[in-house]
N, C-alpha and C. Protein backbone atom coordinates (compact mmCIF):
# COMPACT_ATOMS: atom_id res chain seq x y z
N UNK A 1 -4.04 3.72 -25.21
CA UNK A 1 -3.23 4.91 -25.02
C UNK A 1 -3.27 5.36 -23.56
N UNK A 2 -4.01 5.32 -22.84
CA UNK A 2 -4.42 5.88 -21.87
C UNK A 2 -3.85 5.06 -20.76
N UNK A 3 -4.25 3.83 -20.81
CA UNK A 3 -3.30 2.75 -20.15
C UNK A 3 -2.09 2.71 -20.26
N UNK A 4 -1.35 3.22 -21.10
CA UNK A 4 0.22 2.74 -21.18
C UNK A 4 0.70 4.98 -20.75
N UNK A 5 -0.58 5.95 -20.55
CA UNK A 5 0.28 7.04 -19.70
C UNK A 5 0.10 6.59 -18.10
N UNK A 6 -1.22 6.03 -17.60
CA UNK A 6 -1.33 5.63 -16.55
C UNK A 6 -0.42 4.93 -15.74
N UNK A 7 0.54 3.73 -16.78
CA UNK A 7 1.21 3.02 -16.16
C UNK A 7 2.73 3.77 -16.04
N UNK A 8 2.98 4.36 -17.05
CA UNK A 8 4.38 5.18 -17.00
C UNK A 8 4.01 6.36 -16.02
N UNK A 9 2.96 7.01 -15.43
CA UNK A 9 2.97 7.43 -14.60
C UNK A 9 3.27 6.81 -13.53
N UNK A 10 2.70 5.37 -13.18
CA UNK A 10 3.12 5.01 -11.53
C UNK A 10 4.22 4.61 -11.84
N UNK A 11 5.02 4.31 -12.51
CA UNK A 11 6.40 3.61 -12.69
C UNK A 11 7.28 5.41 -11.40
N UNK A 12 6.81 6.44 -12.01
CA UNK A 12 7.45 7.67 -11.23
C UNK A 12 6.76 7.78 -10.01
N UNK A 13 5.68 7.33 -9.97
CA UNK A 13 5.19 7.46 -8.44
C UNK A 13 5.35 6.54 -7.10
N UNK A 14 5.98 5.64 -7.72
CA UNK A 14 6.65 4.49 -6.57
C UNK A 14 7.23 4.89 -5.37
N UNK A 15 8.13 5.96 -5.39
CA UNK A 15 8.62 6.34 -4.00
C UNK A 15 7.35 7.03 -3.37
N UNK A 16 6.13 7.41 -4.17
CA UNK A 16 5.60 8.05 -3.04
C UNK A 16 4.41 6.95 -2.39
N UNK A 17 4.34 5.88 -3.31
CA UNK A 17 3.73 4.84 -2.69
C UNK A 17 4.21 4.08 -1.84
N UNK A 18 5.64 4.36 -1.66
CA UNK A 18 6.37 3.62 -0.84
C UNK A 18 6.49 3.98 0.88
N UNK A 19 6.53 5.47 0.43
CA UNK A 19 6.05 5.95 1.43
C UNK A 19 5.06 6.22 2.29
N UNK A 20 3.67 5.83 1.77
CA UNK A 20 2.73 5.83 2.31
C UNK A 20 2.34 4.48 2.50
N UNK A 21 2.91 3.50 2.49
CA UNK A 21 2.37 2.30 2.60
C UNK A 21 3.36 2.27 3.69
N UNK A 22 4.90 2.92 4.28
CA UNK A 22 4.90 2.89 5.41
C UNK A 22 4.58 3.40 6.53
N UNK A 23 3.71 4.52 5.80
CA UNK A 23 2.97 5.13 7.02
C UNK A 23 1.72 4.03 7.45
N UNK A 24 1.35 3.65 6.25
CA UNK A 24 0.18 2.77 6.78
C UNK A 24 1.05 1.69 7.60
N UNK A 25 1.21 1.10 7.39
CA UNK A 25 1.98 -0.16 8.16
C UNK A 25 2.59 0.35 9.64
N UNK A 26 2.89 1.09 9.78
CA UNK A 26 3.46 1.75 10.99
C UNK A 26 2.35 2.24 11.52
N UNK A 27 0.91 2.80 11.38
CA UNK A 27 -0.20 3.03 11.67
C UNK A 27 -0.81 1.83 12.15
N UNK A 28 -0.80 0.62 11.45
CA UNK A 28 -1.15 -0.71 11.48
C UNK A 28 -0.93 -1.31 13.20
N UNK A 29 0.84 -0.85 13.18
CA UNK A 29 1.21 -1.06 14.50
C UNK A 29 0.96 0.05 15.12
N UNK A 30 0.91 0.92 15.22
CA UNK A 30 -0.18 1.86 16.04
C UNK A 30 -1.46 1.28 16.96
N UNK A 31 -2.14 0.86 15.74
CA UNK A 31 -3.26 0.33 16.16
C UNK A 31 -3.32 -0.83 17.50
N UNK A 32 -2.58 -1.64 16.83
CA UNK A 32 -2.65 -2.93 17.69
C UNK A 32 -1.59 -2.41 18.87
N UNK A 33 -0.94 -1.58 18.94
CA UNK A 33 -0.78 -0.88 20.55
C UNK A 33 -1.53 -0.36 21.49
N UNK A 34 -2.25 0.56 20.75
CA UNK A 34 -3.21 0.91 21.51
C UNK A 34 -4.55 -0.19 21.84
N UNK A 35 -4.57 -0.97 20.90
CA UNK A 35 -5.64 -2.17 21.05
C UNK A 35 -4.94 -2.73 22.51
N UNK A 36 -3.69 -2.58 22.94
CA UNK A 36 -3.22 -3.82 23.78
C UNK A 36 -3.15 -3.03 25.01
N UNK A 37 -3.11 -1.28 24.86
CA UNK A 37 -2.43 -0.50 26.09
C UNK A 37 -3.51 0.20 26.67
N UNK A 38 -4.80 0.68 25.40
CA UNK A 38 -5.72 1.78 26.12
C UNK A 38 -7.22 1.00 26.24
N UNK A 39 -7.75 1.24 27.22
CA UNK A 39 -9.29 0.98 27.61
C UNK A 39 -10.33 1.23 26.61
N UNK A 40 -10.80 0.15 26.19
CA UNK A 40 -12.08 0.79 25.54
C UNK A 40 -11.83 1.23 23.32
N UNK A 41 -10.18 0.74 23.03
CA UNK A 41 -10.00 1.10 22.09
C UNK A 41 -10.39 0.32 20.54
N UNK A 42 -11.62 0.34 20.28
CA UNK A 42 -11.81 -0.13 18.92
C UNK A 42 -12.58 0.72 18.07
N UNK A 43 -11.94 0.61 17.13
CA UNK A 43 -12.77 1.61 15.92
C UNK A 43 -12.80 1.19 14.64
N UNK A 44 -14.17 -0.20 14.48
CA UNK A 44 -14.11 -0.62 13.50
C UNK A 44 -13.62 -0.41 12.19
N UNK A 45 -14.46 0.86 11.92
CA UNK A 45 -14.33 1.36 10.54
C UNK A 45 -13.12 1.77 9.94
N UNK A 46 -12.22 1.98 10.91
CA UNK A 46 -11.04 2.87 10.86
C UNK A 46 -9.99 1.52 10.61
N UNK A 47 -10.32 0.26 11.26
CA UNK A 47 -9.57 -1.06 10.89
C UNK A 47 -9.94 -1.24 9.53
N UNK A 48 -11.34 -1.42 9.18
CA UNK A 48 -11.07 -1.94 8.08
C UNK A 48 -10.71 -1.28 6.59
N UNK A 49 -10.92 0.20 6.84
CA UNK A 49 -10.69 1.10 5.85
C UNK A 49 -9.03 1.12 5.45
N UNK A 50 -8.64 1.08 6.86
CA UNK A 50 -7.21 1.26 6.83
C UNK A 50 -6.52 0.11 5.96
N UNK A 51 -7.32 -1.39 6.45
CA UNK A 51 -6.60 -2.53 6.22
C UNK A 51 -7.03 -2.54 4.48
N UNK A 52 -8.03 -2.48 3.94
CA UNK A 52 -8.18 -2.58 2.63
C UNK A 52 -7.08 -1.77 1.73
N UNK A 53 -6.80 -0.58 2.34
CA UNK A 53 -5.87 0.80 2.06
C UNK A 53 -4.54 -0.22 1.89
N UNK A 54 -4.44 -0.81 2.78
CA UNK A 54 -2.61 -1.47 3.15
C UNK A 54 -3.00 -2.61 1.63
N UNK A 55 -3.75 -3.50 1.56
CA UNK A 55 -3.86 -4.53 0.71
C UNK A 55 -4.01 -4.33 -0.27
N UNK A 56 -4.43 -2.33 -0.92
CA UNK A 56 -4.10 -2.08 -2.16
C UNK A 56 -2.63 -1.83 -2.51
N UNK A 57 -1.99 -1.35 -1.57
CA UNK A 57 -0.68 -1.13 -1.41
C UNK A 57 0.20 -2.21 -1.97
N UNK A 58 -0.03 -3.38 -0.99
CA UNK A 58 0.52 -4.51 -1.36
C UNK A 58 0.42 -5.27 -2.75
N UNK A 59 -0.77 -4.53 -3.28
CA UNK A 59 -0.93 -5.33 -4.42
C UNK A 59 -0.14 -5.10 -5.64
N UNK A 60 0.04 -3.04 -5.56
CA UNK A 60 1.15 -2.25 -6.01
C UNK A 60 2.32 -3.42 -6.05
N UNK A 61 2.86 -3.30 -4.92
CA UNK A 61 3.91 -3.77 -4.51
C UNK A 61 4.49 -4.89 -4.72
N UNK A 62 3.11 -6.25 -5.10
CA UNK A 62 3.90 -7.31 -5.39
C UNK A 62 3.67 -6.69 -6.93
N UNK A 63 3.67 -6.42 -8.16
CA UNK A 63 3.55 -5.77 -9.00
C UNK A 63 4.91 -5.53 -9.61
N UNK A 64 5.51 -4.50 -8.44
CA UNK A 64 6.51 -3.90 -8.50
C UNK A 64 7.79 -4.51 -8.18
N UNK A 65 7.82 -5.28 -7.20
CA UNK A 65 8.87 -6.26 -6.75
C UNK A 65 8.85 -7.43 -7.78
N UNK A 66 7.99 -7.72 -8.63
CA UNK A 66 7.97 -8.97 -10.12
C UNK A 66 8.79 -8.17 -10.79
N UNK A 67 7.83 -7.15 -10.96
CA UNK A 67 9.04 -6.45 -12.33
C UNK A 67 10.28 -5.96 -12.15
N UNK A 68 10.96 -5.80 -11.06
CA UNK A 68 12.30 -5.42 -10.13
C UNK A 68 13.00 -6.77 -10.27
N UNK A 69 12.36 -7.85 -9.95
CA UNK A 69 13.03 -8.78 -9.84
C UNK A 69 13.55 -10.13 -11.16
N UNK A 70 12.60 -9.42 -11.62
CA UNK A 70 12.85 -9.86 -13.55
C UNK A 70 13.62 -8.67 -14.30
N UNK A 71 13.85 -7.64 -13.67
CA UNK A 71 14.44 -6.71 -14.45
C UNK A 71 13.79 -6.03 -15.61
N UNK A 72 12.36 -6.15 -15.62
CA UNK A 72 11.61 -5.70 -16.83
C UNK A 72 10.68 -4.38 -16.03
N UNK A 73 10.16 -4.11 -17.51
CA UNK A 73 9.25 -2.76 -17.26
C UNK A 73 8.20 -3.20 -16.22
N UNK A 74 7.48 -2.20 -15.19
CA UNK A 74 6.17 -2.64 -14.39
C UNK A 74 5.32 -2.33 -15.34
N UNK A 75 4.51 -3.17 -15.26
CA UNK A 75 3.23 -3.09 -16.06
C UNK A 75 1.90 -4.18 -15.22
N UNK A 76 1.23 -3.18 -15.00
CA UNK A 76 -0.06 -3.41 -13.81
C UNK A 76 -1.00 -4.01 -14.91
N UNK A 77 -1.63 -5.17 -14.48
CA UNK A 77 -2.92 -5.57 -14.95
C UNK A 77 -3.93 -4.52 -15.19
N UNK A 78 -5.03 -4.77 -16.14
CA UNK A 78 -5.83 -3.30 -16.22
C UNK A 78 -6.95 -4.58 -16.25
């Protein structure tokens, strides 16, 4: 039961994952600008937190683009 409100919930929350996965990604390139333009710029933790953040995203996403592209309901592995 609980699994099938969870999933009909993100089915409505997609635009806002969509949107934050382009903030991340646009942050992403952020990064590697300033990696290329300013002195002294690394901040481990902040790479890899960020990058794990983007690769949950993506995982959404290929998820979402299967079930878009089969035309069927999303339904996330549990």
């Amino acid at each position: 039961m609980m699994r099938l409100i969870m999933s009909e919930l993100l089915i409505f929350d997609h635009p806002i994952v969509t949107a934050c996965s382009a903030y991340r990604a646009l942050y992403i390139l952020n990064w590697i600008y300033r990696y290329f333009t300013e002195d002294h710029y690394i901040h481990w933790i902040t790479w890899i937190a960020g990058l794990v953040q983007t690769l949950l995203y993506a995982d959404f996403f290929y998820y979402y683009f299967q079930s878009w592209k089969n035309n069927a309901k999303l339904e996330l592995p549990a």
